[in-house]
Protein backbone atom coordinates (compact mmCIF):
# COMPACT_ATOMS: atom_id res chain seq x y z
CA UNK A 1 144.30 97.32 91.79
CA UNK A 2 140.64 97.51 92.81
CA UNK A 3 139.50 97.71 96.48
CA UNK A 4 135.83 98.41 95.29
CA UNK A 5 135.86 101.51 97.23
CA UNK A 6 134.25 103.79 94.71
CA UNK A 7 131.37 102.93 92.45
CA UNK A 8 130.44 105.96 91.16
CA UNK A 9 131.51 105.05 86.94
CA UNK A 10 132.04 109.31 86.33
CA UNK A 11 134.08 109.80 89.41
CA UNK A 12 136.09 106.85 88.53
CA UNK A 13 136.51 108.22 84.94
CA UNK A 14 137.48 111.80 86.16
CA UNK A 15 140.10 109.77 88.50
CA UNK A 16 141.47 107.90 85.55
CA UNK A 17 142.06 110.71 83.22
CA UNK A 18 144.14 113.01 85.65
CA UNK A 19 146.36 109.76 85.91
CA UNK A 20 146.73 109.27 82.25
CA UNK A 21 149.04 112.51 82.58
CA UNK A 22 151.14 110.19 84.09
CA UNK A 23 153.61 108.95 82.17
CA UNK A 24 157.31 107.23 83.38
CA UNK A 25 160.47 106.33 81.59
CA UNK A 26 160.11 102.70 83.41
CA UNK A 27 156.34 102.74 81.32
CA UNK A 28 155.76 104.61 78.73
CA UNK A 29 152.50 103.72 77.85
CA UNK A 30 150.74 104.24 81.49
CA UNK A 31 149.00 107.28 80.09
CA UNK A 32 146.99 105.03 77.70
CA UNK A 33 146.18 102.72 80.06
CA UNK A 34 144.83 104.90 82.52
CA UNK A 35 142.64 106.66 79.29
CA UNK A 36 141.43 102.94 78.50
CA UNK A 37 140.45 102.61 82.01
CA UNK A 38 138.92 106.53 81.66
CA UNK A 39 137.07 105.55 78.73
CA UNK A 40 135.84 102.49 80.24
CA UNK A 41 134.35 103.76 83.25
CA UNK A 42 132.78 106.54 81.04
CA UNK A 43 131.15 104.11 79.28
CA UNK A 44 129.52 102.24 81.88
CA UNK A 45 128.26 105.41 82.94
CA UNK A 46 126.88 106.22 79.61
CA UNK A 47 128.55 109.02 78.78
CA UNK A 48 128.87 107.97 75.13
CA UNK A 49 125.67 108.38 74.75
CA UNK A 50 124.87 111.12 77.18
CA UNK A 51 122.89 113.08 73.95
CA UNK A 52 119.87 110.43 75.04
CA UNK A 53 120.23 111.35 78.61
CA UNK A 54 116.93 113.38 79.67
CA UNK A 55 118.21 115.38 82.61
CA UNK A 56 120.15 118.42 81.80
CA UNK A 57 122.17 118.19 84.69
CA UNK A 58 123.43 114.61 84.06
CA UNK A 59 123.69 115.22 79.93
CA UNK A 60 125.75 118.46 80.58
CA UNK A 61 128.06 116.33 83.20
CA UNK A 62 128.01 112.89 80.75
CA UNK A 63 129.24 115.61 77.74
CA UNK A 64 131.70 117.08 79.00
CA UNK A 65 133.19 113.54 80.83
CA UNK A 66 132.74 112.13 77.24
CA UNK A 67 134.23 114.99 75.15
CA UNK A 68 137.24 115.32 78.08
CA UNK A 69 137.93 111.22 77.50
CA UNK A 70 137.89 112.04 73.17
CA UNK A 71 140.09 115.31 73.73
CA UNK A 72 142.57 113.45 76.02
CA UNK A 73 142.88 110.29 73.41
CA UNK A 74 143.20 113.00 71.07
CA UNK A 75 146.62 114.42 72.97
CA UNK A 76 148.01 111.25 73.57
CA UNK A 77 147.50 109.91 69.88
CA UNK A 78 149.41 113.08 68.39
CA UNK A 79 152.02 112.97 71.27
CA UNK A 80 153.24 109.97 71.02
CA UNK A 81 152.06 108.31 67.97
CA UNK A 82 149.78 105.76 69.40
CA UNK A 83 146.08 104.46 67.92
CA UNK A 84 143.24 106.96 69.00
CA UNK A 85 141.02 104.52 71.53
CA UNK A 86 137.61 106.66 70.62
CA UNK A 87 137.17 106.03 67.16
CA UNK A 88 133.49 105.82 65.07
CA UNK A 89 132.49 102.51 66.51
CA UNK A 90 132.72 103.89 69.77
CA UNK A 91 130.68 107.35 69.54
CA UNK A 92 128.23 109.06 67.02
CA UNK A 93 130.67 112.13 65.79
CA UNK A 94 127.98 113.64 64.06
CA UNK A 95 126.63 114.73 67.96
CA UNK A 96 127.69 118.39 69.12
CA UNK A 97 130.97 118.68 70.71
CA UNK A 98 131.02 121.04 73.79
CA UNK A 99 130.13 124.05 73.11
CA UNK A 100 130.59 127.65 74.56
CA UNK A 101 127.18 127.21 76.41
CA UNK A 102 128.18 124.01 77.72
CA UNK A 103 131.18 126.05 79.84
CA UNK A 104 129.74 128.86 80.51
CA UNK A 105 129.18 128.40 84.18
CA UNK A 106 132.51 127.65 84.31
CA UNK A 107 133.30 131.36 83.61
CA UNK A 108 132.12 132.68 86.44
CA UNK A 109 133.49 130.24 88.68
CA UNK A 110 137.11 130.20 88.65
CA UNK A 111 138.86 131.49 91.61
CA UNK A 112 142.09 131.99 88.89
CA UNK A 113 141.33 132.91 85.67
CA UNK A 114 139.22 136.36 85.27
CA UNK A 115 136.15 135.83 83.08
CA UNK A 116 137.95 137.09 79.71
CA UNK A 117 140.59 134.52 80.30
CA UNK A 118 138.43 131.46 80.86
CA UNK A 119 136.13 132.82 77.97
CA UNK A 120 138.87 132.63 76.15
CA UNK A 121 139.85 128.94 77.18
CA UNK A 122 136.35 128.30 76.51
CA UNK A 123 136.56 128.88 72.87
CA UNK A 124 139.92 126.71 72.47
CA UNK A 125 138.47 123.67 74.05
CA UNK A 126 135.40 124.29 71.97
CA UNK A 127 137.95 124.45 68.90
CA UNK A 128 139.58 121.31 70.27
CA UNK A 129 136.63 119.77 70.29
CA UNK A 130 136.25 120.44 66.49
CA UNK A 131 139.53 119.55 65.59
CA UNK A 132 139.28 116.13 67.22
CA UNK A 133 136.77 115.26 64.50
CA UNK A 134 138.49 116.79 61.49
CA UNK A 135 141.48 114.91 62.67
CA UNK A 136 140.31 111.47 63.18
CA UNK A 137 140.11 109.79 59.60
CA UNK A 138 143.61 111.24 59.51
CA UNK A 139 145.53 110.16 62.57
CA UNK A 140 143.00 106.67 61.95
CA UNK A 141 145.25 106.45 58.84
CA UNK A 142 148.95 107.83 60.35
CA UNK A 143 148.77 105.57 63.20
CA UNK A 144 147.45 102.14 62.44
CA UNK A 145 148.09 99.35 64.54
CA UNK A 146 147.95 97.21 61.42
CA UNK A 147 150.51 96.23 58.60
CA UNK A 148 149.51 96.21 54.86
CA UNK A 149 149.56 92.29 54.92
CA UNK A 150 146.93 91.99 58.09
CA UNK A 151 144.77 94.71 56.10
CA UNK A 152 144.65 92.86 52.85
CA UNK A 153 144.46 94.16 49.64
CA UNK A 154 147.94 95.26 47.79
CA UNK A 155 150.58 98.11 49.33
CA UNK A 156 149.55 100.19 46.24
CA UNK A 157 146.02 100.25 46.83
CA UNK A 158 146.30 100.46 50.67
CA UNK A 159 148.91 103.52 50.00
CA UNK A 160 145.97 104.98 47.58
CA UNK A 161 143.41 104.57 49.90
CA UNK A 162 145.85 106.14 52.53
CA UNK A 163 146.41 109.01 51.23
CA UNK A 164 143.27 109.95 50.05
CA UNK A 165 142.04 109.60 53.55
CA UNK A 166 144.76 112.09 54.48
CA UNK A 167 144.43 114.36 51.72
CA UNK A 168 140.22 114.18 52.75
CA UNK A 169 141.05 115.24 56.20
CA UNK A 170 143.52 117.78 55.82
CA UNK A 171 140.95 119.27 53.67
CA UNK A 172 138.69 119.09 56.46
């Protein structure tokens, strides 16, 4: 439900992807919702495109809102099998993903990790980051909504296609 009591699009995305870690036996596919909604609100707020945003501030924020949405998709498509929501049509790939400078503030900020340990988170995310690319043409193949029939074209050339895509990205 919507009362209309926040605006703000990021604040509404950052909302929305803590509660697509929520996840119940009663509905199992809450988590995606809520990273729809996430992805939405991102989008509204530009974050997609946050590479054309002139203000450091705001491009640094946008990124990492953008590259949090992509990571979390990312975790839900390999956890439980589902479609990734942020595919090509949706953002230019060939844009940075976050990068060690882009977390470095964080670093000296934590009040529970020393600096070696979040320098060291720093570089996974930034790995995650890199991985979510590599892995996309992949888990686009693995977990596609559609049957060979709704595709078109024959099984054989669908399964040829298939796993050439696969054998591409595991190369990757």
């Amino acid at each position: 439900m919507d009362y209309g009591l926040e605006h703000n699009s990021i604040a509404l995305s950052q909302a929305c992807l803590l509660l697509s870690l929520q996840s119940t036996m009663m509905n199992q596919k809450l988590n995606s919702v809520w990273l729809s909604k996430a992805i939405s609100h991102a989008e509204a707020a530009r974050a997609n495109h946050y590479y054309h945003e002139p203000d450091p501030s705001l491009r640094l924020c946008l990124k990492r809102l953008w590259w949090s949405c992509i990571l979390r998709d990312r975790m839900i498509a390999l956890g439980v099998r589902r479609m990734i929501q942020v595919g090509a049509e949706k953002f230019d790939f060939d844009q940075a993903g976050l990068e060690a400078e882009d977390l470095a503030e964080e670093c000296h900020e934590s009040d529970v990790y020393d600096f070696a340990s979040k320098k060291s988170l720093s570089k996974i995310v930034v790995a995650q980051c890199e991985l979510a690319v590599a892995m996309m043409p992949m888990m686009i193949t693995a977990y596609c909504d559609e049957t060979p029939s709704q595709m078109g074209g024959s099984s054989v050339s669908l399964l040829i296609h298939s796993m050439t895509a696969v054998e591409k990205a595991s190369t990757e």
